[in-house]
PDB file of N, CA and C in Angstrom:
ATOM      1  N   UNK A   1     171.480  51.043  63.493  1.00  0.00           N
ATOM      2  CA  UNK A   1     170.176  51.633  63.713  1.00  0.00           C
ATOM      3  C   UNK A   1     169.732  51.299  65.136  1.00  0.00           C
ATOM      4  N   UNK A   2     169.234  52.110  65.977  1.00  0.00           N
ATOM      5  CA  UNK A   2     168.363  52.136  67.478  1.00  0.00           C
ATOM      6  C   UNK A   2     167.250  51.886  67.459  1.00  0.00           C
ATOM      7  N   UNK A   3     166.155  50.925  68.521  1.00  0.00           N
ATOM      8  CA  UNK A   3     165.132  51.002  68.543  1.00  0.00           C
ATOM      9  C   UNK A   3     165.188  51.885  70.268  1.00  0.00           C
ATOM     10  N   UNK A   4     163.797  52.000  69.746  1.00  0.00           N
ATOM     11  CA  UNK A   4     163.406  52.963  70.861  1.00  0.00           C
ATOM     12  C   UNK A   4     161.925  51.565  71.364  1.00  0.00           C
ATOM     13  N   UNK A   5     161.802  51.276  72.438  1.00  0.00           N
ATOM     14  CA  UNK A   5     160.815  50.432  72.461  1.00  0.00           C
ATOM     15  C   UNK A   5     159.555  51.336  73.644  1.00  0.00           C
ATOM     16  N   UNK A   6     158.497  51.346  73.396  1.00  0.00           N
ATOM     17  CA  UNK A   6     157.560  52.289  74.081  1.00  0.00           C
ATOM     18  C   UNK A   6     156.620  51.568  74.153  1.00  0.00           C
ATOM     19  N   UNK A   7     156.313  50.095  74.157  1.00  0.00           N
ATOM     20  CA  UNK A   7     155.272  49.460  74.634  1.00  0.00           C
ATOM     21  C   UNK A   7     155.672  48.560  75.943  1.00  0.00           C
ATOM     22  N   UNK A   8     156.655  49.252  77.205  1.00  0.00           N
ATOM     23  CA  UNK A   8     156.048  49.248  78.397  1.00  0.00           C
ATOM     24  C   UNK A   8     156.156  49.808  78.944  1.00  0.00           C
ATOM     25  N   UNK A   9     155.390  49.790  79.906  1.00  0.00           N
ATOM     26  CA  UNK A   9     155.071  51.136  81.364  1.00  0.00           C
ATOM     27  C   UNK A   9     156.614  51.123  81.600  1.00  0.00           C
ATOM     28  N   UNK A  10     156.433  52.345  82.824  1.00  0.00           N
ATOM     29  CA  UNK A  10     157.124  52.906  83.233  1.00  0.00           C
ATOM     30  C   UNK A  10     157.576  52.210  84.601  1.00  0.00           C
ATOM     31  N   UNK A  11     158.784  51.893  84.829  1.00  0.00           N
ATOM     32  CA  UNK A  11     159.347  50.862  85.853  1.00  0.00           C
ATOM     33  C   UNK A  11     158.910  51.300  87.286  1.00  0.00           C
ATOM     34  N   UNK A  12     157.834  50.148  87.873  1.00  0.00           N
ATOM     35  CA  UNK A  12     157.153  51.239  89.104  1.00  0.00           C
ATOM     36  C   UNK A  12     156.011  51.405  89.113  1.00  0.00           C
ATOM     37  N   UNK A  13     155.315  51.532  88.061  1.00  0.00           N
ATOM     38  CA  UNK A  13     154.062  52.071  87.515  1.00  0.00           C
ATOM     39  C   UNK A  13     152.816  51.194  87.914  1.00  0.00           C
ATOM     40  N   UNK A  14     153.135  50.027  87.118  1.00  0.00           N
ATOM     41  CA  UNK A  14     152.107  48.972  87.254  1.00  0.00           C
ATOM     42  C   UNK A  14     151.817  48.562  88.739  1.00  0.00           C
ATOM     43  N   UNK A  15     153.063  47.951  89.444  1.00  0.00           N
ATOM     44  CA  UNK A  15     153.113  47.949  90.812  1.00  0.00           C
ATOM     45  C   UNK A  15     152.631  49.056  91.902  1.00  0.00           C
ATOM     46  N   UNK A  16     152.825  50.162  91.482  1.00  0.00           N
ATOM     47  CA  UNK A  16     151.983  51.427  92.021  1.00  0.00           C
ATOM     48  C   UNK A  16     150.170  51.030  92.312  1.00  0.00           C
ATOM     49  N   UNK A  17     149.861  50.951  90.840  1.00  0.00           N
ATOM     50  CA  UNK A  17     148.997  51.103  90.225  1.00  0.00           C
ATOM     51  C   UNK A  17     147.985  49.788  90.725  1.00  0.00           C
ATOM     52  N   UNK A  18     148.649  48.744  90.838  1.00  0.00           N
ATOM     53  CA  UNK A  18     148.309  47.243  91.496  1.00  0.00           C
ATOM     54  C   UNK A  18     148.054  47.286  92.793  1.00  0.00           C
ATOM     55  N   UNK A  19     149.563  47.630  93.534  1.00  0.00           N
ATOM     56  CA  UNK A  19     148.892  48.167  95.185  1.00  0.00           C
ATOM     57  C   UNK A  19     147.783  48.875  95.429  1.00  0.00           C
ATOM     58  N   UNK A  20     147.488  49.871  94.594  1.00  0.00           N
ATOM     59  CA  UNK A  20     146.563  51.025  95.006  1.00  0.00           C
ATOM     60  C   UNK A  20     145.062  50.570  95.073  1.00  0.00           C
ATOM     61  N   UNK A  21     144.815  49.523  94.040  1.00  0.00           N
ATOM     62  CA  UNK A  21     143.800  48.408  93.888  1.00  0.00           C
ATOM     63  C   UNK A  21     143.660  47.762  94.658  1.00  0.00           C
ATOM     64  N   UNK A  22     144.577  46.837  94.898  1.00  0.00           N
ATOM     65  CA  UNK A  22     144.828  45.602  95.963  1.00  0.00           C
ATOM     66  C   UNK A  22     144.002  46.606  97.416  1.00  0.00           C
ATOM     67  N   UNK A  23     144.904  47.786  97.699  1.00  0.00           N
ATOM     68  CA  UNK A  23     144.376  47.965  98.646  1.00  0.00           C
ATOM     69  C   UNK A  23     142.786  49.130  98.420  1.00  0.00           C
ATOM     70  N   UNK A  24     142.235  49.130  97.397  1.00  0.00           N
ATOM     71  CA  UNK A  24     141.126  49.684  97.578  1.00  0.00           C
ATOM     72  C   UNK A  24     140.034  48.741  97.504  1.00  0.00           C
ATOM     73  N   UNK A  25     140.382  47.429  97.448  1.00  0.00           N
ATOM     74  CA  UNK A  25     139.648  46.384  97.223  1.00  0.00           C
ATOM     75  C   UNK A  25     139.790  46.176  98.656  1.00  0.00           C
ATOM     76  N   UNK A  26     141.148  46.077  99.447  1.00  0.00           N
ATOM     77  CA  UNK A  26     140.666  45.066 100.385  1.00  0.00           C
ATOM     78  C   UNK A  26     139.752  45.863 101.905  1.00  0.00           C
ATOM     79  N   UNK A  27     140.039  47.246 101.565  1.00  0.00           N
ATOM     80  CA  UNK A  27     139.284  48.419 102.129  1.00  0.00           C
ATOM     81  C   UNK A  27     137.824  48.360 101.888  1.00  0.00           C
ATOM     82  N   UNK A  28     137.198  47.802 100.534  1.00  0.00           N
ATOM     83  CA  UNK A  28     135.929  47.807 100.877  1.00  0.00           C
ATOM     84  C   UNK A  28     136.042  46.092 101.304  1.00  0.00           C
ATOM     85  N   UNK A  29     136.144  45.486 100.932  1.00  0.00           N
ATOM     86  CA  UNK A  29     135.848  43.757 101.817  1.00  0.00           C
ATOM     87  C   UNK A  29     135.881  43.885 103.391  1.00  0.00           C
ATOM     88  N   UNK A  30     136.641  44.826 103.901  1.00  0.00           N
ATOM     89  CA  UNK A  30     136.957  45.544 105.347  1.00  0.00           C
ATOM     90  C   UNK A  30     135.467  45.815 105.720  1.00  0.00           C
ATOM     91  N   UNK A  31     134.918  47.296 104.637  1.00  0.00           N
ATOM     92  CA  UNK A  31     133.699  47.555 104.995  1.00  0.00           C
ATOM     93  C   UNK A  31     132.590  46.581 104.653  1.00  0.00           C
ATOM     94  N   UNK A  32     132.878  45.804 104.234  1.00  0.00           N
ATOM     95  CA  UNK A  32     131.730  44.692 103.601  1.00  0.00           C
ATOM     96  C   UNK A  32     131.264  44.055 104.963  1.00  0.00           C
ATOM     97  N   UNK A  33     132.760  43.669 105.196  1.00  0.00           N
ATOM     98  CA  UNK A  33     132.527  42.403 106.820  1.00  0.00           C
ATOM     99  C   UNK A  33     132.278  42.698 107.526  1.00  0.00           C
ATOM    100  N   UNK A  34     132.357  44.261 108.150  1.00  0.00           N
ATOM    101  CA  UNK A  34     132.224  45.287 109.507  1.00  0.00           C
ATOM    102  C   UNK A  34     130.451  45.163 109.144  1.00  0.00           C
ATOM    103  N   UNK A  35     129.918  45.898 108.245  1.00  0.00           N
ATOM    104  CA  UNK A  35     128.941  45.427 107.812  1.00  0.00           C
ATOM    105  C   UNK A  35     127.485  44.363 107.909  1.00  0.00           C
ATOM    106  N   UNK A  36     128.421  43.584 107.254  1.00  0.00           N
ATOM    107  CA  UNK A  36     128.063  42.142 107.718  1.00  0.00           C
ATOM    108  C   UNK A  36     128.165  41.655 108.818  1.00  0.00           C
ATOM    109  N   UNK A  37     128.854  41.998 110.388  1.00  0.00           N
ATOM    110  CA  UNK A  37     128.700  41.470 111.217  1.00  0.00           C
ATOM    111  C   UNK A  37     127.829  42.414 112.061  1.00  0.00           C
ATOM    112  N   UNK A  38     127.490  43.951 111.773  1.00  0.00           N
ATOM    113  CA  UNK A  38     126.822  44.851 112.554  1.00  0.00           C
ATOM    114  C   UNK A  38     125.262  43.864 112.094  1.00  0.00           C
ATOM    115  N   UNK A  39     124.879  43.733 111.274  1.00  0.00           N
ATOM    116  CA  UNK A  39     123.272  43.423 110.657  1.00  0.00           C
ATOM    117  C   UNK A  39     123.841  42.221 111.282  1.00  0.00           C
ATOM    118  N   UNK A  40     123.982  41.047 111.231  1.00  0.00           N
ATOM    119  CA  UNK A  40     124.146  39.836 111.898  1.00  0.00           C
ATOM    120  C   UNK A  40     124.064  40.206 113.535  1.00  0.00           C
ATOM    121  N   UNK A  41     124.726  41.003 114.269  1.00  0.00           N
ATOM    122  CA  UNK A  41     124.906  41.312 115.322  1.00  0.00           C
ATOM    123  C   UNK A  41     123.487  41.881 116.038  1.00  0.00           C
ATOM    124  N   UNK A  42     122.481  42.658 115.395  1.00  0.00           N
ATOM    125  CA  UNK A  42     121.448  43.472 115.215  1.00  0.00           C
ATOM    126  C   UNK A  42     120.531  41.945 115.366  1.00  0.00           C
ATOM    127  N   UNK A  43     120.377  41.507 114.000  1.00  0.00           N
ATOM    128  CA  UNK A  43     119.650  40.567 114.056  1.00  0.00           C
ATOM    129  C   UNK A  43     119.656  39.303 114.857  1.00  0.00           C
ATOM    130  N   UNK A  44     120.748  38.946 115.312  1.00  0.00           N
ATOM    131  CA  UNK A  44     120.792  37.810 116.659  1.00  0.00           C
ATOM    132  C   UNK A  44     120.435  38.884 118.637  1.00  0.00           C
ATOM    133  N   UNK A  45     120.612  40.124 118.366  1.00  0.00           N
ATOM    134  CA  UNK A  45     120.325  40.945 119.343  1.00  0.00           C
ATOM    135  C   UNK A  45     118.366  40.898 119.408  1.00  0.00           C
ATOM    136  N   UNK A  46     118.160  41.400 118.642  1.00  0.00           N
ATOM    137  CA  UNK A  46     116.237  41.089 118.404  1.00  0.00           C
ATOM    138  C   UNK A  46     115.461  39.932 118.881  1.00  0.00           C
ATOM    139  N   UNK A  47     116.182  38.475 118.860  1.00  0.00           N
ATOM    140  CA  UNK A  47     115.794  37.427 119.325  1.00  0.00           C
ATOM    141  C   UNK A  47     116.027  37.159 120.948  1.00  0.00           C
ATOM    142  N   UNK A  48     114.482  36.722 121.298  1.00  0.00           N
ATOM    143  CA  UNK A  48     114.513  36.554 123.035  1.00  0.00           C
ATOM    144  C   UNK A  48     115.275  35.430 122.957  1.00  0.00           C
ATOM    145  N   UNK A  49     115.602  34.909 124.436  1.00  0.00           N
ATOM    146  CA  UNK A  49     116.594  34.373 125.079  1.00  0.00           C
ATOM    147  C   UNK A  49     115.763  33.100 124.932  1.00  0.00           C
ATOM    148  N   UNK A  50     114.677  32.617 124.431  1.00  0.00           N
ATOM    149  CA  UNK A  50     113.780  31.147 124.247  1.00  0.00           C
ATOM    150  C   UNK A  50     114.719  31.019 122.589  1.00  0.00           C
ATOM    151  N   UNK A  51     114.721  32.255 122.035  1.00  0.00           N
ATOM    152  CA  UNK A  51     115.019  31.945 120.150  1.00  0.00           C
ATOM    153  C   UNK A  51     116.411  32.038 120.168  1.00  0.00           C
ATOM    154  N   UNK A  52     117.147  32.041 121.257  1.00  0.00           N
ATOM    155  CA  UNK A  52     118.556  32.133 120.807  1.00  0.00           C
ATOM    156  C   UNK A  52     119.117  30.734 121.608  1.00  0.00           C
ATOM    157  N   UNK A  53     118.393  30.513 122.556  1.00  0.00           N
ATOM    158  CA  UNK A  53     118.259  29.186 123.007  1.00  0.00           C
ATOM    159  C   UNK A  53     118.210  27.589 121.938  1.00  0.00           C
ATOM    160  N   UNK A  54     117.209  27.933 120.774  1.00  0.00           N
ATOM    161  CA  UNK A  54     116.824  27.280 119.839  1.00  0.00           C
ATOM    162  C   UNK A  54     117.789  26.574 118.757  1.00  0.00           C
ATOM    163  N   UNK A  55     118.748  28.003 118.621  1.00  0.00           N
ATOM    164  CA  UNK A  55     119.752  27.836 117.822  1.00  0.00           C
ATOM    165  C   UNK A  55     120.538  27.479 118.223  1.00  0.00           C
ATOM    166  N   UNK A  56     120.869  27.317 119.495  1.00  0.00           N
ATOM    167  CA  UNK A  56     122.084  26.987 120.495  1.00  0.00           C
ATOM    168  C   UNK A  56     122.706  27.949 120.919  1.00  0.00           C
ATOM    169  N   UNK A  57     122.621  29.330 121.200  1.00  0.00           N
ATOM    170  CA  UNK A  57     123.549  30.129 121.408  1.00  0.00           C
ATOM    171  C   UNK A  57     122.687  30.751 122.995  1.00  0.00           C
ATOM    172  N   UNK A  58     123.724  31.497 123.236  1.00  0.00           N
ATOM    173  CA  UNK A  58     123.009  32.404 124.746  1.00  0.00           C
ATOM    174  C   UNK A  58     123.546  34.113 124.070  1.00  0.00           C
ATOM    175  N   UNK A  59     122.773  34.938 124.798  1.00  0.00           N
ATOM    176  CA  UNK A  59     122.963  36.259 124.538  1.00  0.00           C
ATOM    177  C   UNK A  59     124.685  36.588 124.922  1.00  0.00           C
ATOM    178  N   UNK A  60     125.661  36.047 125.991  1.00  0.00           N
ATOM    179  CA  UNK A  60     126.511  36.316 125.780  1.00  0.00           C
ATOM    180  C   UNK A  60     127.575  35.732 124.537  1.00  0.00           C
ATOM    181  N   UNK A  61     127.351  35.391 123.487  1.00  0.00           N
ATOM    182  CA  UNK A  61     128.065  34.946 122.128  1.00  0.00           C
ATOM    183  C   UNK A  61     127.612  35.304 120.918  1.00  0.00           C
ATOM    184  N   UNK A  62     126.702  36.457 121.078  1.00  0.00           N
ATOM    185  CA  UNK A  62     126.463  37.660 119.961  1.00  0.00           C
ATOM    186  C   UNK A  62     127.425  38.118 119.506  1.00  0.00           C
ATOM    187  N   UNK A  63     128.488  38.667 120.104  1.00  0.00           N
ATOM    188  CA  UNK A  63     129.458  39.457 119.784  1.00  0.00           C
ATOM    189  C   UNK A  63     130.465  38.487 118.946  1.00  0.00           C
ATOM    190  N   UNK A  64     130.816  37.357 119.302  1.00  0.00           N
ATOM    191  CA  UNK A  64     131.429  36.601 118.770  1.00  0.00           C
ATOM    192  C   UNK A  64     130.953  35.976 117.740  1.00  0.00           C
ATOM    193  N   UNK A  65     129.958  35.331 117.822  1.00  0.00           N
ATOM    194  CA  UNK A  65     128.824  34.848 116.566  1.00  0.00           C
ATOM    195  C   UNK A  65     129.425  35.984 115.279  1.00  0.00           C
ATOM    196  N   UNK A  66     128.615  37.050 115.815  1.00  0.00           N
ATOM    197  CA  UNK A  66     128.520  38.166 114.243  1.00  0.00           C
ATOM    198  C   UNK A  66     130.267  38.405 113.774  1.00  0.00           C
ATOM    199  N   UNK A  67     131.607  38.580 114.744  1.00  0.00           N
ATOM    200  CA  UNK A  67     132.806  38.488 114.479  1.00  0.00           C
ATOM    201  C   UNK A  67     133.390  37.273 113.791  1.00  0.00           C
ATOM    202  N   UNK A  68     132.803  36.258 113.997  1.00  0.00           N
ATOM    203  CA  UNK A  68     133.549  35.015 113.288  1.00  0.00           C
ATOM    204  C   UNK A  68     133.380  34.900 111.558  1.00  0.00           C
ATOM    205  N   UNK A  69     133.817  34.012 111.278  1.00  0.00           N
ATOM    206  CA  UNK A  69     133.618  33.999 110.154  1.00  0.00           C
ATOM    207  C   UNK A  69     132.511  32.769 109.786  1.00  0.00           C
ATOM    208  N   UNK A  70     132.584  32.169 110.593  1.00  0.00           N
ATOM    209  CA  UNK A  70     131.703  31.227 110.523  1.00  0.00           C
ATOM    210  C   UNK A  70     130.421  31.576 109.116  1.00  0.00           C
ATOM    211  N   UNK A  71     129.405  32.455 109.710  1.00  0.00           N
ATOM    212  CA  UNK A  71     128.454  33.453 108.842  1.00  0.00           C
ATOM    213  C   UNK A  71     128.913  33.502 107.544  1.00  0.00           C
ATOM    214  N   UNK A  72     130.007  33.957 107.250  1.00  0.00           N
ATOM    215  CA  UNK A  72     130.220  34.260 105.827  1.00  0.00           C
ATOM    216  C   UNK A  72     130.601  33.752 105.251  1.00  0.00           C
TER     217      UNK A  72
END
């Protein structure tokens, strides 16, 4: 007598199916951080050069500030 066994995917499938996730997940965390460093970037841009002084920073390390990870 043969069994026929049909409780698993199809060889390929899952792994397909996993990548396609993996990378639609890491596509929005992409847009999350781009995001997150434009409003960070915005909001350290608004502060005069006495309030960015305060925190320790100078207007040229905006760009870097909101890029690091430091923030998040």
């Amino acid at each position: 007598m043969a069994a026929f066994d049909t409780t698993r995917t199809t060889y390929g499938v899952a792994s397909f199916a996993s990548r396609t996730c993996a990378f639609v997940a890491d596509l929005a965390m992409q847009v999350q951080a781009w995001n997150d460093a434009r409003v960070t970037r915005n909001a350290l841009s608004n502060l005069t050069d006495r309030e960015l002084a305060d925190i320790g920073l100078v207007r040229g390390e905006i760009d870097s500030i909101a890029n690091s990870n430091m923030i998040r």
